[in-house]
Protein backbone atom coordinates (compact mmCIF):
# COMPACT_ATOMS: atom_id res chain seq x y z
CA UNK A 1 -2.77 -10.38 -4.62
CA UNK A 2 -1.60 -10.00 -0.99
CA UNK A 3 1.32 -12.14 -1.42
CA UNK A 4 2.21 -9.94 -5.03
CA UNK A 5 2.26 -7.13 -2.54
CA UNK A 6 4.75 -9.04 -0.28
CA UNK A 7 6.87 -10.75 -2.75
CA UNK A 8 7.41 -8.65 -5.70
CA UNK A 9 6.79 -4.99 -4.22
CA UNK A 10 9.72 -4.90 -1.74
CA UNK A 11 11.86 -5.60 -5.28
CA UNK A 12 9.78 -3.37 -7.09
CA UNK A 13 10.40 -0.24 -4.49
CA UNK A 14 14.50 -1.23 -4.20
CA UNK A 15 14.90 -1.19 -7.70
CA UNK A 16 12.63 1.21 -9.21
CA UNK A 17 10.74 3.62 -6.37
CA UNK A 18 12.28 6.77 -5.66
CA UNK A 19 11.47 8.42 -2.37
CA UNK A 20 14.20 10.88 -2.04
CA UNK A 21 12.31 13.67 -2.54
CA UNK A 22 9.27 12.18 0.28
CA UNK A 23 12.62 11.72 2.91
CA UNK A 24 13.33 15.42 2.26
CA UNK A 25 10.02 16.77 2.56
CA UNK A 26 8.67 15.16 5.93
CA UNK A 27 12.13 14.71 7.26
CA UNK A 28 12.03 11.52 7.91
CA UNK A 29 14.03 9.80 10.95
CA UNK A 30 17.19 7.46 10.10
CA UNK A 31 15.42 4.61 11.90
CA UNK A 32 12.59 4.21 8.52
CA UNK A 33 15.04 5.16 5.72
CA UNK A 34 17.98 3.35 4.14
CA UNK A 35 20.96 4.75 2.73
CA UNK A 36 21.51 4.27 -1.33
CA UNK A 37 23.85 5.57 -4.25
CA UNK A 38 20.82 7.90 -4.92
CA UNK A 39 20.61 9.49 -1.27
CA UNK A 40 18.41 8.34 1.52
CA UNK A 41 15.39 6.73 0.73
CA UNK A 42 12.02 5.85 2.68
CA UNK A 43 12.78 1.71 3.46
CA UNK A 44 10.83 -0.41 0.89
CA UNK A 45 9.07 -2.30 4.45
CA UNK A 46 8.29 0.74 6.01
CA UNK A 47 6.25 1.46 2.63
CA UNK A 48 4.71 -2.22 2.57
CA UNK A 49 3.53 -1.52 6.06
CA UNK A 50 1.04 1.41 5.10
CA UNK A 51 -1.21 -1.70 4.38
CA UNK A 52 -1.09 -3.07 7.84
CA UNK A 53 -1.41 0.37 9.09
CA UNK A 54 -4.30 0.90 7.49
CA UNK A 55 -5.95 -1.95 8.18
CA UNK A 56 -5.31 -1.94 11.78
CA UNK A 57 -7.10 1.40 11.64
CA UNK A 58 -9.74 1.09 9.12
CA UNK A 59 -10.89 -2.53 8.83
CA UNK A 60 -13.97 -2.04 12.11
CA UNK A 61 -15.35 1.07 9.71
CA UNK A 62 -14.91 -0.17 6.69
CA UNK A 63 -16.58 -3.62 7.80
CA UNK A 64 -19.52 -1.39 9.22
CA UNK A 65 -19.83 0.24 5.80
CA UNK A 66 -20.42 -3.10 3.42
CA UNK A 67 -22.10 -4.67 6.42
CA UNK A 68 -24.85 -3.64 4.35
CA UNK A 69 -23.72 -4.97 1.36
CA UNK A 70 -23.87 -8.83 -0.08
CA UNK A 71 -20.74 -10.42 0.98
CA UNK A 72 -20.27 -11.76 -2.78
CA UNK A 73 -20.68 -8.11 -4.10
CA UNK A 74 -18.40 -6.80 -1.41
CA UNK A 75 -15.78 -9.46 -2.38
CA UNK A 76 -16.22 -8.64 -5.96
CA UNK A 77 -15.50 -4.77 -5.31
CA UNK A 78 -12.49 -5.89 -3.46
CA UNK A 79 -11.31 -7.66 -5.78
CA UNK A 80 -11.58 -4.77 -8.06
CA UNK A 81 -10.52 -1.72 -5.65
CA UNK A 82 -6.95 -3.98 -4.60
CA UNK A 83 -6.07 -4.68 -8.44
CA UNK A 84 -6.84 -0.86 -9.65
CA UNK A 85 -4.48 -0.43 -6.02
CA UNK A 86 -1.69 -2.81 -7.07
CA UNK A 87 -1.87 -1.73 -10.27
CA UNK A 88 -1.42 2.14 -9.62
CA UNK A 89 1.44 0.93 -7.42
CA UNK A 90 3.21 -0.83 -9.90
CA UNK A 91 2.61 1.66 -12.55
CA UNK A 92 4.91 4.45 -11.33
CA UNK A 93 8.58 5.50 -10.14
CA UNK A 94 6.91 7.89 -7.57
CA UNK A 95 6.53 7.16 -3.80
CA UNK A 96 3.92 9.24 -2.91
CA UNK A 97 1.65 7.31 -5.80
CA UNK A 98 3.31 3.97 -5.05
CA UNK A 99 2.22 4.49 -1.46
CA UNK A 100 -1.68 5.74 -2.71
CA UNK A 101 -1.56 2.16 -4.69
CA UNK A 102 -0.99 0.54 -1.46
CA UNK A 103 -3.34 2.37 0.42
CA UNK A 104 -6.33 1.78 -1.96
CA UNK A 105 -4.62 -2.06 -2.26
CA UNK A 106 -5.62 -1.94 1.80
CA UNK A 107 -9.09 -0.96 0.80
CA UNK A 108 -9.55 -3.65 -1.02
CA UNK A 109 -8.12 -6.24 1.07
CA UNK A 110 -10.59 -5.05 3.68
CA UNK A 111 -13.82 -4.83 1.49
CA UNK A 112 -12.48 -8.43 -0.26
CA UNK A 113 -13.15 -9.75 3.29
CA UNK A 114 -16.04 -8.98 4.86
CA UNK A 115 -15.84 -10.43 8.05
């Protein structure tokens, strides 16, 4: 699933994601955006790097919280958590939910290795 969410997303978000209306509303710097027929749009690695983001910053407590768990239950809810992630993702035209897929995508990376 992690390479899915490096080799098809970026073509996914190009093609199909429309963040117009997220570049508008936080006013979003030149330097993450890229221009397109349909206005300016939030760059398709800027939204692929939510999951590194969010792993940098939540993999200690999320590791503390299934600590407790069984590592083959953990890895099982993982697996779970980043396909209902990748899924939601895919499923829309919408940046803002694109960008929740990835983030609960992260989650489940994380809990799918419990180191």
């Amino acid at each position: 699933m992690f390479m899915q969410l490096f080799d098809m997303m970026p073509n996914f978000i190009v093609d199909w994601v429309d963040s117009t209306g997220l570049v508008r509303a936080l006013h979003l710097p030149a330097m993450v955006t890229t221009a397109t027929p349909r206005g300016p749009m939030l760059a398709q690695e800027w939204m692929i790097n939510l999951d590194a983001f969010l792993i940098m910053g939540l993999v200690v407590w999320i590791s503390h919280l299934v600590s407790r768990m069984r590592r083959v239950h953990s890895i099982f809810a993982g697996i779970i958590v980043a396909s209902v992630g990748m899924f939601v993702a895919g499923l829309t035209m919408s940046s803002t939910i694109c960008l929740v897929g990835i983030a609960v995508f992260a989650v489940g990376e994380m809990l799918s290795a419990p180191r």
